[in-house]
Each structure stands twice: as C-alpha cells, then as structure tokens.
PDB file of N, CA and C in Angstrom:
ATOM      1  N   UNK A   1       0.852  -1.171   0.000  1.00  0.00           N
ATOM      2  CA  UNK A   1       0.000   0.000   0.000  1.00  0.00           C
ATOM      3  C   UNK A   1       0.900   1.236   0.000  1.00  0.00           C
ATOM      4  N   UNK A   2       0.718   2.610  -0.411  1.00  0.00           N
ATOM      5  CA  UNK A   2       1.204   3.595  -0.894  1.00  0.00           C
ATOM      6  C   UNK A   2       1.086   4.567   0.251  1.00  0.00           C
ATOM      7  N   UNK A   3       2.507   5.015   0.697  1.00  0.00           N
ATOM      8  CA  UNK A   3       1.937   5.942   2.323  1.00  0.00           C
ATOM      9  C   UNK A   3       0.765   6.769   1.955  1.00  0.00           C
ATOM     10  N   UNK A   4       0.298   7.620   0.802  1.00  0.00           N
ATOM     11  CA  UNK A   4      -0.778   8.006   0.582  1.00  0.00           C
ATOM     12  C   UNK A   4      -1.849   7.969   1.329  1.00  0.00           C
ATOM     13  N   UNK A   5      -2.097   6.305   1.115  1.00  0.00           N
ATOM     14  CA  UNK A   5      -3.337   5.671   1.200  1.00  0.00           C
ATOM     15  C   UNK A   5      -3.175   5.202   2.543  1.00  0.00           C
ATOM     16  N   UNK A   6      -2.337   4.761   2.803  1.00  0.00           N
ATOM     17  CA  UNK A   6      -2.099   4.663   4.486  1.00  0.00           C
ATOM     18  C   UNK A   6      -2.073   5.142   5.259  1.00  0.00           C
ATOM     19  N   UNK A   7      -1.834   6.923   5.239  1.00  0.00           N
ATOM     20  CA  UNK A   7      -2.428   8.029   5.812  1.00  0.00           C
ATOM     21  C   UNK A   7      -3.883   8.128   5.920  1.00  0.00           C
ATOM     22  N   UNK A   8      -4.086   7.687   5.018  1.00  0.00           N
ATOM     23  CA  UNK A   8      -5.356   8.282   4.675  1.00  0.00           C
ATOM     24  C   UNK A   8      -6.441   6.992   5.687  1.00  0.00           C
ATOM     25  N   UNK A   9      -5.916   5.719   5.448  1.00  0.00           N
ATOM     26  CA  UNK A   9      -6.537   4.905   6.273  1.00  0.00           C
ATOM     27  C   UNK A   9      -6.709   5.347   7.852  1.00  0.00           C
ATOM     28  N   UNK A  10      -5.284   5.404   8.202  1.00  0.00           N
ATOM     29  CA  UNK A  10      -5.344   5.904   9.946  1.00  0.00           C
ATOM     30  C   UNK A  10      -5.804   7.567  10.334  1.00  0.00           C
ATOM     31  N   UNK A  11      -5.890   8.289   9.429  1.00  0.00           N
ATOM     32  CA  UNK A  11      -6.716   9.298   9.792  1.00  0.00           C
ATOM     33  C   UNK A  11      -8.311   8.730   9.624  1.00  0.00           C
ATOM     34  N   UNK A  12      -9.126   7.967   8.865  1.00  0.00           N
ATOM     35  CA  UNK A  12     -10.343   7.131   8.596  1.00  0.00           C
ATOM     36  C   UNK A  12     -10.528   6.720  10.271  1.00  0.00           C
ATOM     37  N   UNK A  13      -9.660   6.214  10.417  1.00  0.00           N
ATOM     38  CA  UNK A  13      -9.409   5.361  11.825  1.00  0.00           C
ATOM     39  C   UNK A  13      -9.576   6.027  13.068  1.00  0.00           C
ATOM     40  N   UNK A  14      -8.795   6.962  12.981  1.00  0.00           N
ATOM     41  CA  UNK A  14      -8.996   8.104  13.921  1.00  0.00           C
ATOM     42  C   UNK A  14     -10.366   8.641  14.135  1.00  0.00           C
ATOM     43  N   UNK A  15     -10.740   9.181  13.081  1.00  0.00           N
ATOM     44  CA  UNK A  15     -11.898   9.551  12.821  1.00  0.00           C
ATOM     45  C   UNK A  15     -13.285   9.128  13.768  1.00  0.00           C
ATOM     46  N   UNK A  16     -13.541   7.561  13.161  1.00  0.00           N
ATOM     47  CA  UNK A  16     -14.279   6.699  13.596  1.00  0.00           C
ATOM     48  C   UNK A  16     -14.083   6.697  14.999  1.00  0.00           C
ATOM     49  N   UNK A  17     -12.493   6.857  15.400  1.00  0.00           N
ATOM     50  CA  UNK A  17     -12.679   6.200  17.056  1.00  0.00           C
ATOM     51  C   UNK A  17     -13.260   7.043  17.293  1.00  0.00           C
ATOM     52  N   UNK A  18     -12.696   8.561  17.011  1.00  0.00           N
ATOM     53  CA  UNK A  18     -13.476   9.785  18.004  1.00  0.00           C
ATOM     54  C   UNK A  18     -14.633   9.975  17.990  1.00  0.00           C
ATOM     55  N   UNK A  19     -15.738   9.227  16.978  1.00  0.00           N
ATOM     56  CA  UNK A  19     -16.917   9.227  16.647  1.00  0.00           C
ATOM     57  C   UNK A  19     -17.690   8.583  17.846  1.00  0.00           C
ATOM     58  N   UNK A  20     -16.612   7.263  17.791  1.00  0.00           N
ATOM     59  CA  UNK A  20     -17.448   6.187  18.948  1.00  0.00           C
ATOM     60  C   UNK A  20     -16.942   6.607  19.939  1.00  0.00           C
ATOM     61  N   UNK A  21     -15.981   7.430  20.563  1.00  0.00           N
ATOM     62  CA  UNK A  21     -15.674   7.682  22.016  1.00  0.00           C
ATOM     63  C   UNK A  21     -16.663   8.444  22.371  1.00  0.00           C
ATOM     64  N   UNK A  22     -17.163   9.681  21.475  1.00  0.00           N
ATOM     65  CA  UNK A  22     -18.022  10.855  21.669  1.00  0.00           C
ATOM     66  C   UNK A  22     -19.386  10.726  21.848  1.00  0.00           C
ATOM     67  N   UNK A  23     -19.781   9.206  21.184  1.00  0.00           N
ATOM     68  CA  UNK A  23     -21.040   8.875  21.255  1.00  0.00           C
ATOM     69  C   UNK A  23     -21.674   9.590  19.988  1.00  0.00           C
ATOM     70  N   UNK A  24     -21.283   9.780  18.926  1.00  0.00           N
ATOM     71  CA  UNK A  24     -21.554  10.260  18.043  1.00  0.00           C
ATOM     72  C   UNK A  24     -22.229   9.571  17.417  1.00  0.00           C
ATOM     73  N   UNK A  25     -21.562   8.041  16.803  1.00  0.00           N
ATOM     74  CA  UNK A  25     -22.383   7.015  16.508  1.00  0.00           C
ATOM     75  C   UNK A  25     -22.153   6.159  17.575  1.00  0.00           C
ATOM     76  N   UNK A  26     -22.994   4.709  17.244  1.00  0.00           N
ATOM     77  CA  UNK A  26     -23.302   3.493  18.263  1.00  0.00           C
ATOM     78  C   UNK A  26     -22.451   2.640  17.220  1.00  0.00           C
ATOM     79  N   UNK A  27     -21.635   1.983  18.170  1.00  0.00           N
ATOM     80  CA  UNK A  27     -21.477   0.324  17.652  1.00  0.00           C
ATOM     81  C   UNK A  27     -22.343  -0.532  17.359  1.00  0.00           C
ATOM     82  N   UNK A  28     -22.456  -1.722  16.653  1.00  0.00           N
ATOM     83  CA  UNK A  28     -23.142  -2.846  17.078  1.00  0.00           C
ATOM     84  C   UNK A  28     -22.440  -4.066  16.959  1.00  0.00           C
ATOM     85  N   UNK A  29     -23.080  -4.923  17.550  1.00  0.00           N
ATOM     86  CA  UNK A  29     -22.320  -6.428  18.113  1.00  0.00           C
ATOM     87  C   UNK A  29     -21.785  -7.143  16.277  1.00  0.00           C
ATOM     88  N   UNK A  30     -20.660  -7.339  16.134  1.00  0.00           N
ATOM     89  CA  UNK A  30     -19.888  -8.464  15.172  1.00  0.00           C
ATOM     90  C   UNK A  30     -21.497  -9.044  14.379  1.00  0.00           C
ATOM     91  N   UNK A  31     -22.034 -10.021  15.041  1.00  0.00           N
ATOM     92  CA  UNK A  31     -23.151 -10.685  14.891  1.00  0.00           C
ATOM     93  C   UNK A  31     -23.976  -9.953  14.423  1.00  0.00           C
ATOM     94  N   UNK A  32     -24.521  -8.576  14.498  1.00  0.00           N
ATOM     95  CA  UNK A  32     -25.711  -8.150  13.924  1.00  0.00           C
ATOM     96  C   UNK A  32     -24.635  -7.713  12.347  1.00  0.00           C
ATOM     97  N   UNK A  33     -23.956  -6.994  12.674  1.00  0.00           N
ATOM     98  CA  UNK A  33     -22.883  -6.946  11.398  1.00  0.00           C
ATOM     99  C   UNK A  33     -22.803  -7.623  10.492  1.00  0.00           C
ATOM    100  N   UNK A  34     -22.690  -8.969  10.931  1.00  0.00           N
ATOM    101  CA  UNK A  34     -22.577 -10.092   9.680  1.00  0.00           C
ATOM    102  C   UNK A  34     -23.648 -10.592   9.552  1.00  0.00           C
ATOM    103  N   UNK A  35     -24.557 -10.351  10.303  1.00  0.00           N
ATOM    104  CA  UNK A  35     -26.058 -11.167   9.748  1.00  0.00           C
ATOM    105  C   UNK A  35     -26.301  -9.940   8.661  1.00  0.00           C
ATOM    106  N   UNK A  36     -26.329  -8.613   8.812  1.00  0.00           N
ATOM    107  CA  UNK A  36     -26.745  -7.258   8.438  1.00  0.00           C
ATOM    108  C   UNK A  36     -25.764  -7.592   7.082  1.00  0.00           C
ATOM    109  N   UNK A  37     -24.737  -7.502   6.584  1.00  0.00           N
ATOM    110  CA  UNK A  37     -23.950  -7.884   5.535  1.00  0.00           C
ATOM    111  C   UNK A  37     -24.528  -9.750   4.973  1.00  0.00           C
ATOM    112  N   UNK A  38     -24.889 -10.555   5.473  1.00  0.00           N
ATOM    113  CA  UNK A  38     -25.149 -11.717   5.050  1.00  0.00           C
ATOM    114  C   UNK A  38     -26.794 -11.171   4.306  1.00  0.00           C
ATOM    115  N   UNK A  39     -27.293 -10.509   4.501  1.00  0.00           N
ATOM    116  CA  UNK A  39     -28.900 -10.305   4.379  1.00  0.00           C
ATOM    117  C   UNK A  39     -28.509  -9.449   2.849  1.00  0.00           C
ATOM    118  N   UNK A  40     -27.708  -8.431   3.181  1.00  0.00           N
ATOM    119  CA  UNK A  40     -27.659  -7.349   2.005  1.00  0.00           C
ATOM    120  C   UNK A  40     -26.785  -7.844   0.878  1.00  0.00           C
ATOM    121  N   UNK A  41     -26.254  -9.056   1.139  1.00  0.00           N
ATOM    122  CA  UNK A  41     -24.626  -9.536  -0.243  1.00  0.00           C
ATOM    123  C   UNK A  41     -25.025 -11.211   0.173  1.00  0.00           C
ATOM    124  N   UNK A  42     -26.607 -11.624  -0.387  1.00  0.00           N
ATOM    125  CA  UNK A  42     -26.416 -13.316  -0.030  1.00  0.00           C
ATOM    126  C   UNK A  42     -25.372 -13.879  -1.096  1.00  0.00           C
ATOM    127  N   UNK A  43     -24.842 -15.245  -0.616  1.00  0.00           N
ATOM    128  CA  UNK A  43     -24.301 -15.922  -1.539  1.00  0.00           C
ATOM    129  C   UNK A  43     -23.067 -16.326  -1.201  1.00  0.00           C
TER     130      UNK A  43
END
C-alpha cells in the first residue's frame, strides 16, 4: 500500500474512534454486522 493511502486509512481510523468515544455514533455487536452484511450480499 502507498503511504498516501495509508495516511489516509489511519486518519479514517482516527476519525471513527473519536466518533465512537463521543457517542456520536453506536457500535453494534460483530453478529448483527454479519447477519446485516449476510442479508444485504447473499451468496
């Protein structure tokens, strides 16, 4: 991967945490995740 894009990932990263520390957005459990991705991409 290209430091570019690898910047660009861990600022993404960053991002998100401060989202979920702040309560900005909610997590949800692995399990609803992959049922939620198994429902929307069967196969």
């Amino acid at each position: 991967m290209d430091a570019e894009a690898e910047e660009e990932w861990e600022r993404l990263a960053a991002q998100r945490e401060a989202e979920l520390d702040s309560g900005a957005v909610a997590g949800i459990p692995l399990e609803t995740a992959m049922a939620q991705l198994r429902q929307r991409f069967p196969g």
